[in-house]
Protein backbone atom coordinates (compact mmCIF):
# COMPACT_ATOMS: atom_id res chain seq x y z
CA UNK A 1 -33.41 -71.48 -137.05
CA UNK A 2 -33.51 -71.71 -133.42
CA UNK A 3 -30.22 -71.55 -132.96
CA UNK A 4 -29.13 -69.39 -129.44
CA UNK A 5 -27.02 -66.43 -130.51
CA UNK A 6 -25.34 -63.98 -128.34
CA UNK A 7 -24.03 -61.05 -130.14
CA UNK A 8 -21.54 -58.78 -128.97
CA UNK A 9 -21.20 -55.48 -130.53
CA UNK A 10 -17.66 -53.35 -130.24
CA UNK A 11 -19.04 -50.70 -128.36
CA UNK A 12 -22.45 -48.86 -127.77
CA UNK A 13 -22.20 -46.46 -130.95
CA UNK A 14 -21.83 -49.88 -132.83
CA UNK A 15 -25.39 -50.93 -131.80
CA UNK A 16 -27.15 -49.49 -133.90
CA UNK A 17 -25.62 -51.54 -136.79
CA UNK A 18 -28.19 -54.48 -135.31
CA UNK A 19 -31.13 -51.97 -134.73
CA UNK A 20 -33.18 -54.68 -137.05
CA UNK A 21 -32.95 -57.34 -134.20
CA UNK A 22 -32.51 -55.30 -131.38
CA UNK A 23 -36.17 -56.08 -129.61
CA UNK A 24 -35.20 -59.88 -130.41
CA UNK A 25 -32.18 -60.76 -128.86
CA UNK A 26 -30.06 -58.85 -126.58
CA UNK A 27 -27.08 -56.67 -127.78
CA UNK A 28 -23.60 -56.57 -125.59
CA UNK A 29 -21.00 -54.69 -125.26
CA UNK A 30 -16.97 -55.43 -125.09
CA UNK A 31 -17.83 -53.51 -121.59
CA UNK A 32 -20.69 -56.23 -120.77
CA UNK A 33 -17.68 -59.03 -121.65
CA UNK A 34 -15.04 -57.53 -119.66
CA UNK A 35 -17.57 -56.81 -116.66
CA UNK A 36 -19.44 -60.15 -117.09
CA UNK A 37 -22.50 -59.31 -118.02
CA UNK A 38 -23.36 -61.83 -120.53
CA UNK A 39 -25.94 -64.74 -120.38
CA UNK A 40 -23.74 -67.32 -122.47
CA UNK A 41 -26.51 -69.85 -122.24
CA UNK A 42 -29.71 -67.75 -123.71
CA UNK A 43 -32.67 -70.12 -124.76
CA UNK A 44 -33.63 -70.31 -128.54
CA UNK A 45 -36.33 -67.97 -129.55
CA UNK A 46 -39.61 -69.31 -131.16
CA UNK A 47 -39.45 -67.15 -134.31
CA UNK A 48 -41.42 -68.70 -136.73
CA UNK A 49 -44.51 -65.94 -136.67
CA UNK A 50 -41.81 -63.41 -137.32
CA UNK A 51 -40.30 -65.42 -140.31
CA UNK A 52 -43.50 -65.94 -141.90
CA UNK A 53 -44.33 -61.93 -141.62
CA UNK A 54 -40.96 -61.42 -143.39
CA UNK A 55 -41.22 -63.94 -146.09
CA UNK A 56 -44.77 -62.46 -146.70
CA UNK A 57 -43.54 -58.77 -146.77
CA UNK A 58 -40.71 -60.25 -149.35
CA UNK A 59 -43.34 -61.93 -151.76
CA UNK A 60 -45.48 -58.62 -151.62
CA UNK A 61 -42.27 -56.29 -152.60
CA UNK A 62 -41.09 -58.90 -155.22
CA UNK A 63 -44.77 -58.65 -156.37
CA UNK A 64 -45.11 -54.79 -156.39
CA UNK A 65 -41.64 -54.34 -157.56
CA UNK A 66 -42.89 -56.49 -160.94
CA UNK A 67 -45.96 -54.16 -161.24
CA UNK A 68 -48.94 -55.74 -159.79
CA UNK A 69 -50.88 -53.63 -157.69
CA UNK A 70 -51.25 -55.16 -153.74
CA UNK A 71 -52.38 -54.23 -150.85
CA UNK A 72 -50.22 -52.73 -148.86
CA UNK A 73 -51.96 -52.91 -144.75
């Protein structure tokens, strides 16, 4: 949506809850906070090619999911 997001997590183990966007945005740490190292001003990311991929990967489960054969590469 292109909104800048800085997400911190409550410690490292808790990381892996975001594993999904982990190569997308960086992940903090209360640590990073209390030793500031956090960019509060990160840019917005241009996401769109990445939205499309998931909103085509939704249609083709929706589509297997109701029976029709697709291809799945």
């Amino acid at each position: 949506m292109g909104i800048p997001v800085v997400l911190i997590a409550k410690n490292q183990e808790n990381i892996n809850r975001f594993s999904a966007i982990k190569g997308i945005i960086p992940i903090y740490t209360y640590d990073d906070l209390k030793n500031n190292r956090i960019n509060f001003n990160p840019k917005s990311l241009n996401i769109e090619d990445l939205k499309q991929y998931m909103l085509q990967n939704l249609k083709l489960s929706i589509l297997k999911k109701m029976g029709e054969k697709i291809d799945e590469n």
